[in-house]
Protein backbone atom coordinates (compact mmCIF):
# COMPACT_ATOMS: atom_id res chain seq x y z
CA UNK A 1 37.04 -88.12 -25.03
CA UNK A 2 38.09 -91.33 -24.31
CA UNK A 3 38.73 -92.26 -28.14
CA UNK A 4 41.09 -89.37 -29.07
CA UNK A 5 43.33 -90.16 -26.22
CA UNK A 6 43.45 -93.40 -27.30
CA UNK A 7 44.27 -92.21 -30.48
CA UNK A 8 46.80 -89.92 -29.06
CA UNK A 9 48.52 -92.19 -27.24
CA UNK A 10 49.05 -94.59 -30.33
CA UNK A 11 50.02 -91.26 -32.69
CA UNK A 12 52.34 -89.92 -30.35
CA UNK A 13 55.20 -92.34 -29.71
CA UNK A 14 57.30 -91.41 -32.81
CA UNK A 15 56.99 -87.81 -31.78
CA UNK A 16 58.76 -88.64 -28.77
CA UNK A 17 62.07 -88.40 -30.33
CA UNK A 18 61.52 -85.36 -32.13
CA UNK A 19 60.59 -83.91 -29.24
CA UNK A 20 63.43 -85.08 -27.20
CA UNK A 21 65.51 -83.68 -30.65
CA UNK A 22 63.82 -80.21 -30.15
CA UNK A 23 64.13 -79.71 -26.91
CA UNK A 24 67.87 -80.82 -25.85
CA UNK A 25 67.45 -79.05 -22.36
CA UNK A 26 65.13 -81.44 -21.29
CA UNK A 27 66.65 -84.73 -22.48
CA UNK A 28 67.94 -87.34 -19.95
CA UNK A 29 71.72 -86.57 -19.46
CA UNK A 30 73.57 -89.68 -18.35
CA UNK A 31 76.39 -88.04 -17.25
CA UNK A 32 74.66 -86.15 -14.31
CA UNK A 33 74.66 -88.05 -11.10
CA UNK A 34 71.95 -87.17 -9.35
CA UNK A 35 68.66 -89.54 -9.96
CA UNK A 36 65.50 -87.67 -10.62
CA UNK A 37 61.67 -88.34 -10.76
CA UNK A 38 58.64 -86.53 -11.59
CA UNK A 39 55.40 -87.19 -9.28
CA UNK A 40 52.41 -85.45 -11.43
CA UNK A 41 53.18 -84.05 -14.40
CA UNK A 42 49.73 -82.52 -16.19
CA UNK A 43 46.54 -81.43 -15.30
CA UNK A 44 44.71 -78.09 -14.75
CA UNK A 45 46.40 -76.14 -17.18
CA UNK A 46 46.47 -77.89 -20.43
CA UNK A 47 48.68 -80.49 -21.26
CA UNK A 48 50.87 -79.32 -18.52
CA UNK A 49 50.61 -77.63 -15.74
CA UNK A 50 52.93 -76.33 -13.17
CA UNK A 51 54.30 -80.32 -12.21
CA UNK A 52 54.99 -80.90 -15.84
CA UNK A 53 57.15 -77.35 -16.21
CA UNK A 54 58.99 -77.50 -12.64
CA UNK A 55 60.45 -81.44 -13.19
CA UNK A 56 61.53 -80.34 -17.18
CA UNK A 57 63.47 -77.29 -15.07
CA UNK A 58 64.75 -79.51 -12.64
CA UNK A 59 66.08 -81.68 -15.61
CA UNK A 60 68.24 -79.43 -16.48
CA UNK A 61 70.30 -79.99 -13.42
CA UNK A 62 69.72 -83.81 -13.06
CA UNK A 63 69.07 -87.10 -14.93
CA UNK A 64 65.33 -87.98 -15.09
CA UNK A 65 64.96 -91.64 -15.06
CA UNK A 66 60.80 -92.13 -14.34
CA UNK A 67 57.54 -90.25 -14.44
CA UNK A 68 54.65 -90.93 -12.46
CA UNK A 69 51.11 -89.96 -12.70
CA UNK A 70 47.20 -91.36 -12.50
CA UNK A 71 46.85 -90.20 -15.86
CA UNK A 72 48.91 -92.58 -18.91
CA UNK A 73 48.12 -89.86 -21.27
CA UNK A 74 50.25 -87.42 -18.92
CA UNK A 75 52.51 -90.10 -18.15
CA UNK A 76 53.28 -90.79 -22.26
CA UNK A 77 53.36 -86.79 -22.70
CA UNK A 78 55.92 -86.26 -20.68
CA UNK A 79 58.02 -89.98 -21.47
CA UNK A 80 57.92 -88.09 -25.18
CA UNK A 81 60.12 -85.14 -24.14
CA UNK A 82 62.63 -87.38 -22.96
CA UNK A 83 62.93 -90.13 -26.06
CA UNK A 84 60.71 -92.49 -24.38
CA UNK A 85 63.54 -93.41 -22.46
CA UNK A 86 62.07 -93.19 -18.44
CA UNK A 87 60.31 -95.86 -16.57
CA UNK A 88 56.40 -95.17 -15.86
CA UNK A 89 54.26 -95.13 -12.77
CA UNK A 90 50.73 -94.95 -11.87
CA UNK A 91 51.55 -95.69 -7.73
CA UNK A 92 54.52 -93.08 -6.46
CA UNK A 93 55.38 -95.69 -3.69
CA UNK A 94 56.27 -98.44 -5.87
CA UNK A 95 58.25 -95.48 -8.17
CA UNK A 96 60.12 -94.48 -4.60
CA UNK A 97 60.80 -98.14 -4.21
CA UNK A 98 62.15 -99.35 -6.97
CA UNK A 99 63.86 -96.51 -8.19
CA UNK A 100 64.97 -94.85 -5.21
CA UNK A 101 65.59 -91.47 -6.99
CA UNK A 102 67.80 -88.93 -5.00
CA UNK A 103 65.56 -85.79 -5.76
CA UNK A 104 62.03 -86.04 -6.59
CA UNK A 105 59.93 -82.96 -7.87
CA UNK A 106 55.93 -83.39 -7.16
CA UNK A 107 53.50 -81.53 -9.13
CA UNK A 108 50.16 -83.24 -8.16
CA UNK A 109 46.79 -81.57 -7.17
CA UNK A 110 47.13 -79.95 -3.47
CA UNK A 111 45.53 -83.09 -1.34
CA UNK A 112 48.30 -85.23 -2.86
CA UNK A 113 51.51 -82.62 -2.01
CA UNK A 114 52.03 -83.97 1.82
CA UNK A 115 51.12 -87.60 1.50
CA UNK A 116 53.40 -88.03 -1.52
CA UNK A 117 56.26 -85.48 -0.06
CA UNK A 118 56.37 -87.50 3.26
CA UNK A 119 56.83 -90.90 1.53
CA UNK A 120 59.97 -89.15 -0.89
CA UNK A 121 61.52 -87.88 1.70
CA UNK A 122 61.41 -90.80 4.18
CA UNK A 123 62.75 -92.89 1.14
CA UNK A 124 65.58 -90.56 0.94
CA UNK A 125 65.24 -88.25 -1.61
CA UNK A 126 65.48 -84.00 -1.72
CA UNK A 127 62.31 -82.63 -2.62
CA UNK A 128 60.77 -79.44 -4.98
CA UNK A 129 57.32 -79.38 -4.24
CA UNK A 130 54.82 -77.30 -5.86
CA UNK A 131 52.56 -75.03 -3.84
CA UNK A 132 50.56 -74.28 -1.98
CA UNK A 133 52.37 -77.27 0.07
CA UNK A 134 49.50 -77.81 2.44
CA UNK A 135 45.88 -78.79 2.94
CA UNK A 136 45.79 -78.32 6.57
CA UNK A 137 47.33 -77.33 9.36
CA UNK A 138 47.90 -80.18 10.93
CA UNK A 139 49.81 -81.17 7.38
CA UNK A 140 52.24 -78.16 7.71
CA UNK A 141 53.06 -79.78 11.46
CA UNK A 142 53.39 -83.41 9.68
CA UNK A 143 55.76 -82.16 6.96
CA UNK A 144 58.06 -79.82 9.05
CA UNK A 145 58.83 -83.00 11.40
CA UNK A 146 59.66 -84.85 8.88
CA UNK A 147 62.04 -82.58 7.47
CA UNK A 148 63.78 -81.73 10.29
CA UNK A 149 63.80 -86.34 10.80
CA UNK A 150 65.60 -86.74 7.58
CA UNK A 151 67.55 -83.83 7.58
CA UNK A 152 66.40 -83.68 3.42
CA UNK A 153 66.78 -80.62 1.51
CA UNK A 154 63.07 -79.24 0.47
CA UNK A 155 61.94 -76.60 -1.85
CA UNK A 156 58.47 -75.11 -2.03
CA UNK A 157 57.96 -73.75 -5.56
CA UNK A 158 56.87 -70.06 -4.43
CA UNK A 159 59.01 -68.25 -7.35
CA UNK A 160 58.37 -64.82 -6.19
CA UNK A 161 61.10 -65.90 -3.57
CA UNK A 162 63.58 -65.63 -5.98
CA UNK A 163 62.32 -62.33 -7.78
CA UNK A 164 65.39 -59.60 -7.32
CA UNK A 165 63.99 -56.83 -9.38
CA UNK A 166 60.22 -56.86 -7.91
CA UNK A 167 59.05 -59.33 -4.63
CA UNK A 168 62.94 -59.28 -3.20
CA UNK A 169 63.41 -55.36 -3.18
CA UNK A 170 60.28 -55.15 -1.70
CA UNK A 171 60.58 -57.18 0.83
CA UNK A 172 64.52 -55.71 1.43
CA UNK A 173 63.07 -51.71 1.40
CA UNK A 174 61.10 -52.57 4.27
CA UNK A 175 63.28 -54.38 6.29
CA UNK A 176 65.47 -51.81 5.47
CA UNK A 177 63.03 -49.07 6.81
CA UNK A 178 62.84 -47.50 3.97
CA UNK A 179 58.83 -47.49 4.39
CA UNK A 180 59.69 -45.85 7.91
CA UNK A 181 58.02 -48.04 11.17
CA UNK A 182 54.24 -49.27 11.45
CA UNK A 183 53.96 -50.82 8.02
CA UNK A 184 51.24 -52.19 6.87
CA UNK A 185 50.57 -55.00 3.81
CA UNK A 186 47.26 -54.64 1.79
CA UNK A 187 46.97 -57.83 -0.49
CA UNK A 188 44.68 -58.67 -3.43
CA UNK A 189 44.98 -61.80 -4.82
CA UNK A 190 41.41 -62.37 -6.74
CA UNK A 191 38.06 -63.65 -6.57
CA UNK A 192 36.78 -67.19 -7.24
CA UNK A 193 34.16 -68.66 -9.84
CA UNK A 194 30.79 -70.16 -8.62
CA UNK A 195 30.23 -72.40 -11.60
CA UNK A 196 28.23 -75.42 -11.20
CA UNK A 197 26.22 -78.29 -9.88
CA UNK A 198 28.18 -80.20 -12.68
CA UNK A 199 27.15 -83.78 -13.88
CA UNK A 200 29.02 -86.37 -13.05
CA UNK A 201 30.23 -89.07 -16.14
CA UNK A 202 32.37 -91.90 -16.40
CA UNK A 203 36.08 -90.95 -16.32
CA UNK A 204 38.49 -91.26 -19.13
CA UNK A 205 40.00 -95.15 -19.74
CA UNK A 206 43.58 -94.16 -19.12
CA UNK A 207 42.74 -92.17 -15.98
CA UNK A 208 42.58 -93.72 -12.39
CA UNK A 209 40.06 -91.60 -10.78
CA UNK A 210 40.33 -93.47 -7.43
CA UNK A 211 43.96 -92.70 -7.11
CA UNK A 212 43.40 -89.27 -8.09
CA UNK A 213 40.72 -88.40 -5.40
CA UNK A 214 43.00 -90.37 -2.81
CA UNK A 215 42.69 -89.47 0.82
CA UNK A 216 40.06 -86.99 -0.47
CA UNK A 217 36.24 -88.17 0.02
CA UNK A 218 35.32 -90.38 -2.60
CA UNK A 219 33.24 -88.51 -5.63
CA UNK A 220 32.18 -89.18 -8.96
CA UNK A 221 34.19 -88.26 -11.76
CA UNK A 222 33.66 -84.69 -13.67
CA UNK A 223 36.26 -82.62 -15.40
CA UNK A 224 35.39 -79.73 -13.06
CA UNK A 225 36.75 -81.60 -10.49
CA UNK A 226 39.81 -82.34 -12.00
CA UNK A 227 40.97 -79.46 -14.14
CA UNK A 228 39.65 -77.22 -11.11
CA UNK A 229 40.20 -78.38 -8.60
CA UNK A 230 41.48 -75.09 -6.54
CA UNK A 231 38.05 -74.31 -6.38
CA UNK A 232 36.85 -76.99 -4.33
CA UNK A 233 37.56 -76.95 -0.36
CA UNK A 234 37.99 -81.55 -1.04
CA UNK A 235 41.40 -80.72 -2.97
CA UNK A 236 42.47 -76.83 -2.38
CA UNK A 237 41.70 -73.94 -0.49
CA UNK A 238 40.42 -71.49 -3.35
CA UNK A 239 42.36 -68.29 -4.42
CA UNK A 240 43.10 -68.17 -0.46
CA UNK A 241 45.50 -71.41 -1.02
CA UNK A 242 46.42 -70.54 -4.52
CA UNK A 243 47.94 -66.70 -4.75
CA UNK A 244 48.13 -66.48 -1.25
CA UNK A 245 50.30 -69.15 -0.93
CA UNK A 246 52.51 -66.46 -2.92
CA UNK A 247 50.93 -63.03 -1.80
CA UNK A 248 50.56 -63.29 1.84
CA UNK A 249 54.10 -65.06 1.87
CA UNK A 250 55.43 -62.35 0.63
CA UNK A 251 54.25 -60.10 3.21
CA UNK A 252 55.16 -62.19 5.69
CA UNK A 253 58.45 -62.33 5.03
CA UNK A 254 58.44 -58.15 5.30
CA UNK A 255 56.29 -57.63 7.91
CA UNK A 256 57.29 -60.01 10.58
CA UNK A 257 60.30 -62.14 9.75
CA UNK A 258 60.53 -63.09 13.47
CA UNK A 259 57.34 -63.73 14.41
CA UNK A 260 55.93 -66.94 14.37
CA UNK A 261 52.60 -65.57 13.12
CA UNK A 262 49.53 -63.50 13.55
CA UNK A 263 47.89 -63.52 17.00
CA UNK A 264 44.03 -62.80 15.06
CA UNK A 265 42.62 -63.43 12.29
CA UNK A 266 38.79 -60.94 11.91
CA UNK A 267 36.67 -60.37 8.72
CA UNK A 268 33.78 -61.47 6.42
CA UNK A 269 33.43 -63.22 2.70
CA UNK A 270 30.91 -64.80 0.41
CA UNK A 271 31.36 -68.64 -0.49
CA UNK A 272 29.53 -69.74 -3.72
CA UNK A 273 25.74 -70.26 -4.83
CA UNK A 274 26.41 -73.95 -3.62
CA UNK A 275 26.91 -73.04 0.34
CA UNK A 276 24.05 -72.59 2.95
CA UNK A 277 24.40 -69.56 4.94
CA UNK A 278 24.49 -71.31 7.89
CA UNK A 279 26.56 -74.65 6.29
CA UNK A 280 28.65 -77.07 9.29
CA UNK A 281 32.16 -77.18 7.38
CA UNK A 282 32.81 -79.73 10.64
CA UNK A 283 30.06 -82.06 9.43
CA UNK A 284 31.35 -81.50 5.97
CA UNK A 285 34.99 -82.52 6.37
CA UNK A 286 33.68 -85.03 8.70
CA UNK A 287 31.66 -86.73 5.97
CA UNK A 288 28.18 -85.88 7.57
CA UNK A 289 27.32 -83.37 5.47
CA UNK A 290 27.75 -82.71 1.71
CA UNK A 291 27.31 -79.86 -1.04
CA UNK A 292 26.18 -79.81 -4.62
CA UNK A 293 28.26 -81.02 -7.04
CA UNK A 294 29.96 -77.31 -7.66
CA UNK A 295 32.53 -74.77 -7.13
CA UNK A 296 32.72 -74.28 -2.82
CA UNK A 297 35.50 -72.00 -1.95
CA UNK A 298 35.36 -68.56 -1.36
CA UNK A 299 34.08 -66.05 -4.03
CA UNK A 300 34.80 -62.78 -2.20
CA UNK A 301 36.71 -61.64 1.35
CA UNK A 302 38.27 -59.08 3.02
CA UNK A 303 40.25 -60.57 5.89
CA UNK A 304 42.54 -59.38 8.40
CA UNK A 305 45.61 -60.84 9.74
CA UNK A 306 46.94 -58.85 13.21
CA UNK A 307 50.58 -59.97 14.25
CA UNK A 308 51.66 -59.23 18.08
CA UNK A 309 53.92 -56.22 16.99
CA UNK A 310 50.96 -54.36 15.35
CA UNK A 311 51.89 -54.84 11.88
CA UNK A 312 48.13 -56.29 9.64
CA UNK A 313 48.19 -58.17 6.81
CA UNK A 314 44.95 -57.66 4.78
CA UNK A 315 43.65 -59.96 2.75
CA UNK A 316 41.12 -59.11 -0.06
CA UNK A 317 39.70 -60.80 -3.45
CA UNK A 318 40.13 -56.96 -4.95
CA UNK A 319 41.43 -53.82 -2.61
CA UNK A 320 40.11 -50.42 -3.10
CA UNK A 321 40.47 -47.40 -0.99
CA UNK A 322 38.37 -44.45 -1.79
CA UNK A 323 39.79 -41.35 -2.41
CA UNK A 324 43.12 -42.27 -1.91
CA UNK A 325 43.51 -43.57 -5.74
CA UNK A 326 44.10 -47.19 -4.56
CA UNK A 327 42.54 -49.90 -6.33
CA UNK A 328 43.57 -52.96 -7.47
CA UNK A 329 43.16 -56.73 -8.30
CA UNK A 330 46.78 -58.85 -8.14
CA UNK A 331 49.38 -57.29 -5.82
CA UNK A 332 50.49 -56.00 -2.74
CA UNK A 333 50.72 -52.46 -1.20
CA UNK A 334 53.54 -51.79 1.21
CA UNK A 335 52.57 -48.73 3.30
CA UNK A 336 54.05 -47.19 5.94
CA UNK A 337 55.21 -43.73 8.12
CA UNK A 338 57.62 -43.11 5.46
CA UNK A 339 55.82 -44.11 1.90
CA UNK A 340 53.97 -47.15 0.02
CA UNK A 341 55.00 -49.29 -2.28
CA UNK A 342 53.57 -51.57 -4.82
CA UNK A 343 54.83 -54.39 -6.08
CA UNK A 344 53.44 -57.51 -8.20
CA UNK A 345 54.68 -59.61 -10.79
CA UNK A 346 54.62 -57.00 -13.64
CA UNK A 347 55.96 -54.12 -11.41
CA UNK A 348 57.83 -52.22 -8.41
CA UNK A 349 56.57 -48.84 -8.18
CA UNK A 350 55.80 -45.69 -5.62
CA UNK A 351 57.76 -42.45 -4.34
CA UNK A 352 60.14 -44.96 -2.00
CA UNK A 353 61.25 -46.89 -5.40
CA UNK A 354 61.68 -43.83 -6.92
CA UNK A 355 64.13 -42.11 -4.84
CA UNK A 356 66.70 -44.61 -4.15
CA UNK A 357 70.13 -43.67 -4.15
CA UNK A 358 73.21 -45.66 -6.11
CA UNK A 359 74.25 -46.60 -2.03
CA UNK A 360 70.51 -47.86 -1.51
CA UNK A 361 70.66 -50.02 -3.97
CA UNK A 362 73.75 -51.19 -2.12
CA UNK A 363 72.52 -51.77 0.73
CA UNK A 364 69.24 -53.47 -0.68
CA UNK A 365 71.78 -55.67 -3.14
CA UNK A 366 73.23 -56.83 0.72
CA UNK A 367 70.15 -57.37 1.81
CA UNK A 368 68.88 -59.44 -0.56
CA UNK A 369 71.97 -61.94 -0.23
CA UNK A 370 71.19 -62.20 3.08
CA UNK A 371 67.33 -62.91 2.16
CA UNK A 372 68.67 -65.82 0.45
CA UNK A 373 71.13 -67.33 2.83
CA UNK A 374 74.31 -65.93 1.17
CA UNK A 375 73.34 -67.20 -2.16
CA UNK A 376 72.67 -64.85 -5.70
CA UNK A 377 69.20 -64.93 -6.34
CA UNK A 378 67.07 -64.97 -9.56
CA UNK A 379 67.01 -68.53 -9.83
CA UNK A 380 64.16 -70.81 -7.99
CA UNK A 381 65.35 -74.24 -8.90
CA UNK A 382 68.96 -73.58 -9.64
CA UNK A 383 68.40 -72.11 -5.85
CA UNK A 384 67.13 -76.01 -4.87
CA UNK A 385 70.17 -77.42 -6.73
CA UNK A 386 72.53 -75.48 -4.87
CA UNK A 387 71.35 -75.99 -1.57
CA UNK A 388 71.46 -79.91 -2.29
CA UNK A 389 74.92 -79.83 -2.98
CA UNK A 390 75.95 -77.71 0.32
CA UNK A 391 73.20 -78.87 2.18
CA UNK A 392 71.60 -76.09 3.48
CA UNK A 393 68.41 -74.45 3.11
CA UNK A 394 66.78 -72.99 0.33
CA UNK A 395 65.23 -70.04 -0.09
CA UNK A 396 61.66 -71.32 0.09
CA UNK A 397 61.83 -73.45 3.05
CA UNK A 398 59.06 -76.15 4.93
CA UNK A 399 59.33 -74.08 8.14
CA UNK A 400 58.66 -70.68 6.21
CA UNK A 401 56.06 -71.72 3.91
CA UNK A 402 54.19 -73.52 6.80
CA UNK A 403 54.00 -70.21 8.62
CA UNK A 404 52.26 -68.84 5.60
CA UNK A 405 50.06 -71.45 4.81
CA UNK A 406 48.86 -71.57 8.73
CA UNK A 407 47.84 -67.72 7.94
CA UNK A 408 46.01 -69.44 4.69
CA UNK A 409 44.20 -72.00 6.46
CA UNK A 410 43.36 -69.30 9.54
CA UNK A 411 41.93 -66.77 6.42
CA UNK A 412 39.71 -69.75 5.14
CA UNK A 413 38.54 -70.89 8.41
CA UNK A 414 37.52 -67.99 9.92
CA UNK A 415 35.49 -67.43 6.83
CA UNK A 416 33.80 -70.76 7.24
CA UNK A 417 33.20 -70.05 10.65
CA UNK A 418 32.01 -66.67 9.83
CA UNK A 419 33.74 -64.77 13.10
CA UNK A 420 36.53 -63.25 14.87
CA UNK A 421 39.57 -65.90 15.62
CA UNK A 422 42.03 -65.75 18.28
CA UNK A 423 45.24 -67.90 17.03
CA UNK A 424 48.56 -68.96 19.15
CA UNK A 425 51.40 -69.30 16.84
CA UNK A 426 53.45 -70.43 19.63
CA UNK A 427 51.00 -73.86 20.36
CA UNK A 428 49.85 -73.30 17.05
CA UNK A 429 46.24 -73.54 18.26
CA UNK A 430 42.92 -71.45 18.23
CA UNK A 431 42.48 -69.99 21.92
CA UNK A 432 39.61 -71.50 23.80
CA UNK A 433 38.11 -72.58 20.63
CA UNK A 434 37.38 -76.26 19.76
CA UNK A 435 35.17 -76.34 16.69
CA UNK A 436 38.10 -74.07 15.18
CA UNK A 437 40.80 -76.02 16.08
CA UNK A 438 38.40 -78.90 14.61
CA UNK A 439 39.08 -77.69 10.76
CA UNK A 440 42.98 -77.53 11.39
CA UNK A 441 43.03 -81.49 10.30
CA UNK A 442 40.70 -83.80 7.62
CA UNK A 443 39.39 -87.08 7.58
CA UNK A 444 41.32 -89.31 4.92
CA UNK A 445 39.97 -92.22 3.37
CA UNK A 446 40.58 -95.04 5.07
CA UNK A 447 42.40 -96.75 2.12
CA UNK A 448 44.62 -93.69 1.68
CA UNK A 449 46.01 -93.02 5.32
């Protein structure tokens, strides 16, 4: 492994320019003013992943002028597409420092997003931040203060936000009432793999494996761990962090756009081969306990989130409802007095959809504006763009994305703990429950805090 990246990294320079040739949409512009830099730019899927796509988007609205990542191979990938012409990084604070970018986009591994999006934004840049935004909690609480401190402009990259035809209507036709009163939201966002123990091996030369794991507890390298790192509780939070971050924000947004979140959170789930029936996540995120070297999030779960108006959010890996010729594996199902509705990202569909009028459509078009704070929508980082030049705030926002992360975390935590949760959004605490309110906040390494 370590040989042909070697070897890619010496083949590769005198592509760069070709690239940059190829693809003009990404090449530095020196006539845009605003400063730009990319904070993880590969890893999980390929030789980019989402951090890699969202800062060549944001490009296209700024001038990049430096990469950073752990990884040189990443780093030089990504230098390629723009001529070879940004400065590199391995540590994001000295990047912050000496370039003092005015926008940042971060695209790291989930344990990374608040550490690195606290130190940008203190430094005084905007910030587009992939999701899910949050590890914890206690994170969501860290980064919301600091936003509202610096007064920055920060975008979460949840694009089904900025989906008119599918998540948008949806979410308009029921705050519309077109689903009637007492509706309901029946998620499924998928299952998890089990996969491991995995042996552990010496990591790549041009990788820094210390700086990758960060304020995680320390571990010995394995590409699991890196490429997949959703499915380990150290880094992510499983499918629970990962579509949910998208699915159950979605819902939110319909069901109780002023509510500050559920009141309970009830149900049951399987974690992998790797965890004990009875396993202490406390111990374990306190570093007095550990797991196999495998896969530890959730593999299956049916979880229900109850909001003080009534309305429930559940939560499933698949949802199926006999007899009633439900059954699905990626979506959500809208259903109340009135109708259902179905909507994910391939389609909008059910009787509601089906009978709008010219003047519903109207009315939802209206709607949807004012979903988006007055601004068209269709575009996620064009969306980010705009609200750094008015200063206002975008259409994925900290404060809304921590509400759906909390419901995340409370979904994942009340399958660790394996029972019934009582949550106050208000205090944003578990009622009378200390070993709960325990897992709202991790350990870091002491090197990393």
């Amino acid at each position: 492994m370590s040989t042909s990246r070697r070897h890619f990294l010496k083949t590769t320079a005198a592509a760069g320019s070709i690239a940059a040739v190829a693809s003009p949409a990404i090449a530095a512009d020196s006539g845009k003013k605003l400063r730009l830099a990319a904070i993880g730019v590969g890893g999980s899927r390929g030789r980019y992943n989402r951090g890699g796509n969202i800062a060549r988007s944001a490009a296209k609205y700024a001038e990049m002028v430096a990469v950073c990542d752990v990884d040189d191979l990443h780093t030089q990938e990504f230098n390629d597409a723009f001529a070879g012409k940004l400065n590199t990084y391995r540590d994001y604070r000295e990047m912050l420092e000496k370039e003092k970018p005015d926008v940042v986009t971060i695209g790291t591994p989930d344990h990374w997003h608040v550490p690195i999006a606290i130190a940008a934004l203190r430094s005084g840049a905007d910030v587009y931040c992939e999701k899910p935004l949050t590890l914890t909690i206690d994170e969501g609480k860290q980064i919301r203060k600091v936003v509202e401190q610096t007064g920055r402009v920060f975008q979460v990259g949840t694009q089904q936000r900025s989906s008119k035809s599918l998540f948008l209507t949806a979410v308009a036709m029921v705050h519309c009432g077109m689903l009637g009163e007492n509706v309901n939201a029946y998620l499924a966002i998928g299952g998890a793999p089990d996969d491991g123990p995995f042996e552990t091996e010496n990591p790549p030369e041009d990788l820094d494996w210390d700086r990758w794991v960060g304020p995680a507890p320390e571990a010995g390298y394995c590409e699991q761990r890196r490429r997949m790192f959703r499915w380990f509780f150290e880094y992510s939070g499983g499918k629970m962090t990962d579509w949910g971050a998208h699915h159950i924000d979605i819902a939110q947004w319909a069901l109780a756009p002023g509510e500050d979140g559920p009141i309970k959170v009830a149900g049951s789930g399987k974690f992998t081969k790797h965890v004990p029936s009875d396993f202490n996540w406390n111990a374990f995120f306190a570093g007095d306990a550990a797991l196999p070297n495998g896969y530890n999030t959730a593999t299956e779960f049916h979880i229900d989130l109850t909001f003080a108006s009534g309305s429930l959010i559940s939560v499933n890996h698949h949802y199926k409802r006999e007899g009633d010729n439900v059954d699905f594996s990626n979506g959500i199902l809208f259903e109340g007095d009135k109708g259902r509705i179905f909507v994910n990202r391939g389609k909008l569909e059910g009787r509601p959809v089906d009978q709008l009028t010219d003047e519903d459509r109207k009315t939802l078009d209206e709607k949807i504006v004012e979903l988006c704070h007055g601004k068209e929508p269709g575009n996620h980082m064009g969306n980010f763009f705009a609200c750094i030049e008015d200063r206002s705030k975008p259409i994925s926002d900290v404060w809304s994305h921590h509400r759906t992360m909390t419901s995340c975390h409370l979904c994942n935590i009340a399958l660790m703990l394996g029972r019934e949760l009582k949550w106050d959004p208000k205090s944003e605490q578990f009622v009378d429950d200390e070993q709960a309110n325990a897992l709202m906040t991790r350990k870091s390494r002491d090197k990393f805090a």
